[in-house]
N, C-alpha and C. Protein backbone atom coordinates (compact mmCIF):
# COMPACT_ATOMS: atom_id res chain seq x y z
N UNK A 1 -11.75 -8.05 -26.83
CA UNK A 1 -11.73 -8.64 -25.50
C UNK A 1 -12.00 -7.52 -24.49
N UNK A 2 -13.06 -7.86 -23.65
CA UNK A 2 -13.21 -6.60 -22.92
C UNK A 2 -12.73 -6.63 -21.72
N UNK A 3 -12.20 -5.80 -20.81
CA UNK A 3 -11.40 -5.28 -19.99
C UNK A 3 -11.75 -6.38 -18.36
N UNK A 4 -13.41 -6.74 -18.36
CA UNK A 4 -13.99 -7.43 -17.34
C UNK A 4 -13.48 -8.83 -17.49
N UNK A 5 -12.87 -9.24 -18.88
CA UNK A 5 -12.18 -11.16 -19.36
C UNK A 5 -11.28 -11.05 -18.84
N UNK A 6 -10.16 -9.90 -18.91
CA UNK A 6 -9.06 -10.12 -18.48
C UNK A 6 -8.53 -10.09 -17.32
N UNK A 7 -7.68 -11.02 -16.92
CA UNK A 7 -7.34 -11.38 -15.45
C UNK A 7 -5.71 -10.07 -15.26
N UNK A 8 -6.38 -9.66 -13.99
CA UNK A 8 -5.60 -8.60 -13.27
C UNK A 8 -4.21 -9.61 -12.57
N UNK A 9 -3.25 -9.11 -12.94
CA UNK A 9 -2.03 -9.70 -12.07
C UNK A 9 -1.76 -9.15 -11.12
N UNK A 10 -1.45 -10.09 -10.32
CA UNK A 10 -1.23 -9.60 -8.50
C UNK A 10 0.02 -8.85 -8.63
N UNK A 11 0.52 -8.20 -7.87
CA UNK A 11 1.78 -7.61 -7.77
C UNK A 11 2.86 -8.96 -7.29
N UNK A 12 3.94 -8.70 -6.86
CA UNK A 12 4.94 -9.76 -6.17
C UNK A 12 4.43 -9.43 -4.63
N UNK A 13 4.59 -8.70 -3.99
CA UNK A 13 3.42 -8.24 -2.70
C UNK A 13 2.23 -9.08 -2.31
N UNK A 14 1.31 -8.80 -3.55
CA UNK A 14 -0.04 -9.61 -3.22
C UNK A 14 0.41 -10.92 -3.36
N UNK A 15 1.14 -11.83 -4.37
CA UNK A 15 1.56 -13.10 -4.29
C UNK A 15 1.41 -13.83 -2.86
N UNK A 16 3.01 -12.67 -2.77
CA UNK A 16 3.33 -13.23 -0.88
C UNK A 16 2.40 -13.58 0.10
N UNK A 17 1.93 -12.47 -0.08
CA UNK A 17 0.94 -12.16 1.25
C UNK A 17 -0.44 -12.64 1.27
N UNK A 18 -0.66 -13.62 -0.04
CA UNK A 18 -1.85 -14.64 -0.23
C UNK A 18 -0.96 -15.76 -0.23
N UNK A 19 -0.07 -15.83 0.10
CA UNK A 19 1.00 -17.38 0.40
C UNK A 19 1.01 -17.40 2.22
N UNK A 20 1.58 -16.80 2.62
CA UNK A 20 1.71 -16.87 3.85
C UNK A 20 0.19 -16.50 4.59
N UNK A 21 -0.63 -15.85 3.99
CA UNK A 21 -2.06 -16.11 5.27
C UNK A 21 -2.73 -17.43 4.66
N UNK A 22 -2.06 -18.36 3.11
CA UNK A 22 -3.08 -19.42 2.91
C UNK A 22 -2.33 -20.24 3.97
N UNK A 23 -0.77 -20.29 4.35
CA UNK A 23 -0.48 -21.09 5.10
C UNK A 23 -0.39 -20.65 6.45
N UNK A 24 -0.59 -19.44 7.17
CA UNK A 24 -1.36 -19.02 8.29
C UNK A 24 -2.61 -20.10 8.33
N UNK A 25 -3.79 -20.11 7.32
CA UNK A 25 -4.68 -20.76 7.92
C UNK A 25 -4.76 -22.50 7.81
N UNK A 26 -3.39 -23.39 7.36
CA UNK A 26 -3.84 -24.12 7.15
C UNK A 26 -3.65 -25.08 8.96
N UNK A 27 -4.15 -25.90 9.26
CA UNK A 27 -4.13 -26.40 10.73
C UNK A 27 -2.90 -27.70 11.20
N UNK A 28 -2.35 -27.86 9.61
CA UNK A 28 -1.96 -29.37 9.79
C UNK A 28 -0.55 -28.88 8.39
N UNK A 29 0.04 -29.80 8.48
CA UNK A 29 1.44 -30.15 6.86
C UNK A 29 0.27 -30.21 6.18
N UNK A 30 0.25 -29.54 4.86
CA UNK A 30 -0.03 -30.48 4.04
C UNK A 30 0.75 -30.09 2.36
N UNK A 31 0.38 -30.60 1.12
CA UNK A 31 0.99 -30.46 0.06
C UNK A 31 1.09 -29.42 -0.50
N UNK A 32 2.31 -29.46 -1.03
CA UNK A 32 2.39 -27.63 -2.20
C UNK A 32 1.47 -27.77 -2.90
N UNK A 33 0.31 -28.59 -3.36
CA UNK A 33 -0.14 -28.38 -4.54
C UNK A 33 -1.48 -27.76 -4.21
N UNK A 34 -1.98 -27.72 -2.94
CA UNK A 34 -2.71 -27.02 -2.51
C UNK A 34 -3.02 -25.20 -2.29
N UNK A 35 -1.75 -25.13 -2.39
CA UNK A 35 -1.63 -23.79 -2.95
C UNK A 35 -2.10 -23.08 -4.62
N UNK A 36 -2.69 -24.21 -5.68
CA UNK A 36 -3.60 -24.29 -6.41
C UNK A 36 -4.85 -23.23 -6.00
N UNK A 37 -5.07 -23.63 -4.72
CA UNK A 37 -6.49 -22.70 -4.28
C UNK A 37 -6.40 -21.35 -4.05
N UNK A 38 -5.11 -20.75 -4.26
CA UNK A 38 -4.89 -19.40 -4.49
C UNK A 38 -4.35 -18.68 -5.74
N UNK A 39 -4.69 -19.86 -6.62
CA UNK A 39 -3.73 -19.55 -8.06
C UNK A 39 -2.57 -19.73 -8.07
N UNK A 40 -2.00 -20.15 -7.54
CA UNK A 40 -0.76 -21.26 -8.04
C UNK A 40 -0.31 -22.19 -8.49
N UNK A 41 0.22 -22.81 -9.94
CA UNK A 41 0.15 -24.04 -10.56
C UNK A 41 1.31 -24.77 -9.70
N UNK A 42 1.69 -25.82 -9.75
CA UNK A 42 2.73 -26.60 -9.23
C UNK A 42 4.02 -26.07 -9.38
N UNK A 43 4.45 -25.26 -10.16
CA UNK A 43 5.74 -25.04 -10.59
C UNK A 43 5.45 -23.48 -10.07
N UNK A 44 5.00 -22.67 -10.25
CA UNK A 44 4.72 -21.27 -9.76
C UNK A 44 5.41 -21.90 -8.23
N UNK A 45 4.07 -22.28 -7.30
CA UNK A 45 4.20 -22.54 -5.91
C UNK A 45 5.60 -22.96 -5.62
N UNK A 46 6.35 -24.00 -6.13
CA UNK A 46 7.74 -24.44 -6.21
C UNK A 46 8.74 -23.30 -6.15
N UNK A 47 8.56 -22.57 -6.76
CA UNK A 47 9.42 -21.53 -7.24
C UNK A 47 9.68 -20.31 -6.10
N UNK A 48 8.17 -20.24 -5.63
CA UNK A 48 7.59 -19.38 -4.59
C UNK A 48 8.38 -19.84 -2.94
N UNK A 49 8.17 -21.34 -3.37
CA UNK A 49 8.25 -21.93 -1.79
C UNK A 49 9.67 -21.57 -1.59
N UNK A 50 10.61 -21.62 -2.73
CA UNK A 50 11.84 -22.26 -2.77
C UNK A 50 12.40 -20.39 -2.38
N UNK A 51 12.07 -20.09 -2.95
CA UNK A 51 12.51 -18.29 -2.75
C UNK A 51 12.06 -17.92 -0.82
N UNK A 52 11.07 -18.36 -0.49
CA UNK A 52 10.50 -17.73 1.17
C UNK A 52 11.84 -18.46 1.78
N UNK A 53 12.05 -19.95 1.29
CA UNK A 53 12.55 -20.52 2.35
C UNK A 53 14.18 -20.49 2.40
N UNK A 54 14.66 -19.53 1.04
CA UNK A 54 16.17 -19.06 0.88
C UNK A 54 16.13 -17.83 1.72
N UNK A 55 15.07 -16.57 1.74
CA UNK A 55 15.11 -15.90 2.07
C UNK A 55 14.71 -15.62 3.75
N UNK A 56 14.65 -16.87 4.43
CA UNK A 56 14.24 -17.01 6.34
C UNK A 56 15.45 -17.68 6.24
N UNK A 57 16.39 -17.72 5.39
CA UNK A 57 17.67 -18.12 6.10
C UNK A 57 18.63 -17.62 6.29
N UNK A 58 18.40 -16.07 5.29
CA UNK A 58 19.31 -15.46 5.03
C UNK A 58 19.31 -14.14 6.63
N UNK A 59 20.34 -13.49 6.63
CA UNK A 59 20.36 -12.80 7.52
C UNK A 59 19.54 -11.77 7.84
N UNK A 60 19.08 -11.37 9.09
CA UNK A 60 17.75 -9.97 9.07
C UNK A 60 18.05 -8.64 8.56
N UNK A 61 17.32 -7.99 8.18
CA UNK A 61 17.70 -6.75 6.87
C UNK A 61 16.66 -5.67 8.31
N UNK A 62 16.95 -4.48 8.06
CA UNK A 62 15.75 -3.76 9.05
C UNK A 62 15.83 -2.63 7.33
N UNK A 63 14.39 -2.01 7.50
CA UNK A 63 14.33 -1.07 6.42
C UNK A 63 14.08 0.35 7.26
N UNK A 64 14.87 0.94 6.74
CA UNK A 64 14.71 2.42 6.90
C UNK A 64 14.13 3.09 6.01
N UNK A 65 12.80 3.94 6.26
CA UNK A 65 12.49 5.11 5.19
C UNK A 65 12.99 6.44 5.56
N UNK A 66 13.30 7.29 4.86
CA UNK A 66 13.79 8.54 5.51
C UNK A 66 12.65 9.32 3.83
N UNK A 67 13.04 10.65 3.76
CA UNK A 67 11.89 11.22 2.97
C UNK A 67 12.00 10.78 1.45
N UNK A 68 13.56 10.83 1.05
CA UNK A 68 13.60 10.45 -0.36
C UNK A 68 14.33 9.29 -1.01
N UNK A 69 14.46 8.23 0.40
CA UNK A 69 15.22 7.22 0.03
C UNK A 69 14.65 6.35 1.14
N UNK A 70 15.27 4.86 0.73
CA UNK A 70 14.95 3.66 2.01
C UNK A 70 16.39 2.91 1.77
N UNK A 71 16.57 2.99 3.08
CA UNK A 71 17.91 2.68 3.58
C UNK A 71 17.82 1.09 4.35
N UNK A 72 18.93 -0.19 3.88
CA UNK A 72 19.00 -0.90 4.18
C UNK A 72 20.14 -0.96 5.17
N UNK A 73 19.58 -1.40 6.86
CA UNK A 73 20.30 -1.87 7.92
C UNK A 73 20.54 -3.42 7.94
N UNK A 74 21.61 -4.20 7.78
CA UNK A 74 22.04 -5.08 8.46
C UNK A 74 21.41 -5.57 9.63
N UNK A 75 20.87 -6.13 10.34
CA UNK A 75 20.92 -6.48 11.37
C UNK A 75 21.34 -7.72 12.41
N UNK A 76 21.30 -8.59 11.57
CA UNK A 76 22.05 -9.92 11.70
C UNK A 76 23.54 -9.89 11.04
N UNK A 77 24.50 -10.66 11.22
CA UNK A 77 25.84 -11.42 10.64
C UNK A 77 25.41 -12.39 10.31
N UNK A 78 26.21 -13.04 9.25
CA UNK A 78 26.16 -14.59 9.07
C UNK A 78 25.60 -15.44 10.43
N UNK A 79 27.07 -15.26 10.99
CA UNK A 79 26.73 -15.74 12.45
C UNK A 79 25.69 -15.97 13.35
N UNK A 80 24.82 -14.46 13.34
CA UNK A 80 23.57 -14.60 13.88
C UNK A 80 22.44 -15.30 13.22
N UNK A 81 22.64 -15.24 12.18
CA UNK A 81 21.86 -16.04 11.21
C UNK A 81 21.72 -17.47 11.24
N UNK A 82 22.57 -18.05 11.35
CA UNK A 82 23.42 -19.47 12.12
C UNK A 82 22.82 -19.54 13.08
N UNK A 83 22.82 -19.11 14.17
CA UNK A 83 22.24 -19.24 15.56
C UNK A 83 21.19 -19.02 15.11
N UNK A 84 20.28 -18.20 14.82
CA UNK A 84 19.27 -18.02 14.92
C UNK A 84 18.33 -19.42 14.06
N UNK A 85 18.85 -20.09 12.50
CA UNK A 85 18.42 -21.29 12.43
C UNK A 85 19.14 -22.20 13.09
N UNK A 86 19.80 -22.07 14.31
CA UNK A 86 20.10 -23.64 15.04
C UNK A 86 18.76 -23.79 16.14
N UNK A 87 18.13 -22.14 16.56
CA UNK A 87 17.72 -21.91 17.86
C UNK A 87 15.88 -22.95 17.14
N UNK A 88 15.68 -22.40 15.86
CA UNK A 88 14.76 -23.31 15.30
C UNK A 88 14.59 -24.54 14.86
N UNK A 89 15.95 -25.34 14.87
CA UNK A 89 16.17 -26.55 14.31
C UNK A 89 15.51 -27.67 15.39
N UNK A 90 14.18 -28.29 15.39
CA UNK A 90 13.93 -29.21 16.78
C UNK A 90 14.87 -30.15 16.73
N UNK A 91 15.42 -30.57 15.77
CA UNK A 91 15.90 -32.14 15.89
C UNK A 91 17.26 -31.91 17.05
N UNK A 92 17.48 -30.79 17.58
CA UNK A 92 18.58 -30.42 18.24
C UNK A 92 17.81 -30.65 19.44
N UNK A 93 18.60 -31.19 20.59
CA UNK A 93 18.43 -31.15 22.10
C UNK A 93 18.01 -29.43 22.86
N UNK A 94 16.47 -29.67 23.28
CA UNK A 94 16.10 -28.21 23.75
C UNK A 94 17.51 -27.83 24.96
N UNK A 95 18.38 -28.65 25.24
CA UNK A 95 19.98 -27.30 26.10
C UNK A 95 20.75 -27.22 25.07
N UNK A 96 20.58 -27.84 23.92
CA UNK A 96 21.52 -27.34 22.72
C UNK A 96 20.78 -25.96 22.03
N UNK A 97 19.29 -25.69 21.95
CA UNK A 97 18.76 -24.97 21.33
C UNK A 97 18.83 -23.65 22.06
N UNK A 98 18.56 -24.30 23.75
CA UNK A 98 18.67 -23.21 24.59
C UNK A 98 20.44 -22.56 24.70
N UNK A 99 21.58 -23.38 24.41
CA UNK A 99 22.60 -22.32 24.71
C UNK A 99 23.08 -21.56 23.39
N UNK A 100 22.21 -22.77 22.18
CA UNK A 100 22.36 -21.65 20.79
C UNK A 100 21.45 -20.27 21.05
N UNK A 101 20.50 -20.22 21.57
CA UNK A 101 19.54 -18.69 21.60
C UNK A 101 20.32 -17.94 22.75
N UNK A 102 21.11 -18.27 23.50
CA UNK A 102 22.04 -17.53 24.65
C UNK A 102 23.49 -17.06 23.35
N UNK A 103 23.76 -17.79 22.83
CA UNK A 103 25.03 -17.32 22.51
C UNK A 103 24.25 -16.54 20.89
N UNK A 104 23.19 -16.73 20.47
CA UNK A 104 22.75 -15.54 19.65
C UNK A 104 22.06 -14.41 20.44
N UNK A 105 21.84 -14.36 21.25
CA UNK A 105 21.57 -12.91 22.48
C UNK A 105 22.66 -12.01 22.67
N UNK A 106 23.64 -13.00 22.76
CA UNK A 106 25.34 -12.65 23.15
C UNK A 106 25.85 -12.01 21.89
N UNK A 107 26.10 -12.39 21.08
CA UNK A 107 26.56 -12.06 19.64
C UNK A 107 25.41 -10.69 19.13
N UNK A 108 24.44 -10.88 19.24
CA UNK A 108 23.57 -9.46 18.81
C UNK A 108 24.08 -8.43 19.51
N UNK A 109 23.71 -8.73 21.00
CA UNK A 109 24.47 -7.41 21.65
C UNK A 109 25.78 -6.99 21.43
N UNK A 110 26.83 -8.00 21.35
CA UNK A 110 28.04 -7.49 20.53
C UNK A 110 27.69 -6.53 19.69
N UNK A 111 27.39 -6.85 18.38
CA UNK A 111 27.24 -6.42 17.20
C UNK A 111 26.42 -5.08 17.46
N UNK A 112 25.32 -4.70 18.20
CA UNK A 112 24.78 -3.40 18.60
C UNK A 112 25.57 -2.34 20.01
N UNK A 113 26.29 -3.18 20.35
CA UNK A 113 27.44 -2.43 20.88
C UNK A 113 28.33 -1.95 19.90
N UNK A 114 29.33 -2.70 19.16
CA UNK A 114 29.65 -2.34 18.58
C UNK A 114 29.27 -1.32 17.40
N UNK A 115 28.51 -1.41 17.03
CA UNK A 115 27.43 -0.28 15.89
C UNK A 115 27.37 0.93 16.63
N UNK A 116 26.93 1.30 18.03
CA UNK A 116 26.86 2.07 19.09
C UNK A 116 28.11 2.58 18.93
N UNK A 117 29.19 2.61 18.98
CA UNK A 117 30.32 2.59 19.42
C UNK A 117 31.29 3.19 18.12
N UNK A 118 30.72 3.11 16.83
CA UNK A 118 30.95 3.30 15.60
C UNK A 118 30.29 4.56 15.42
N UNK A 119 29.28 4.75 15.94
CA UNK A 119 28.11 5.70 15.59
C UNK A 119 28.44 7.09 16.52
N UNK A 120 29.30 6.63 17.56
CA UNK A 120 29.81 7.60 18.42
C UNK A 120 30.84 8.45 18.36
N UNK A 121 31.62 7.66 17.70
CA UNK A 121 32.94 8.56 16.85
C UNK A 121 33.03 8.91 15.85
């Protein structure tokens, strides 16, 4: 079998990032199974969808590189995390959405005050 038959596997990287620009370009909803057109069988894509959409719920991570390590920051709480999917939820009244994105403004700055304040002593 020569080296030109065999199919190159994407990294977990390339996966992603041919998931989210196929659904960057699509204009409208439409079905998981359309994700077929990037090499995805039905159950792959499932698997895929089900992992993006555990992981936009979970709280924000910031990455640090420094020279011989990468350091994971916190940046959200539960809490903010909460607010932050209420501030996206439409089925909520836009002054319910609007005083959830006020009281996650409120709560961040807490939390970076406080960090500030930790970092000082």
């Amino acid at each position: 079998m020569s080296s030109d038959s065999k199919k190159q596997r994407r990294t977990l990287l390339e996966r992603v990032e041919a998931i989210f620009k196929f659904i960057d370009s699509q204009k409208n909803i439409f079905p998981k199974s359309r994700l077929k057109e990037i090499g995805l069988n039905p159950l792959a894509a499932e698997k895929w969808l089900k992992l993006i959409d555990y992981i936009q719920t979970q709280p924000k991570i910031r990455l640090i590189q420094t020279e011989h390590n990468t350091l994971v920051e916190k940046v959200e709480g539960k809490y903010q995390a909460l607010m932050r999917r209420m501030v996206l939820d439409d089925t909520l009244s836009f002054e319910q959405r609007l005083q959830h994105v006020t009281d996650y403004l409120k709560s961040l700055y807490s939390r970076e005050r406080v960090t500030e304040l930790k970092k000082a002593t």
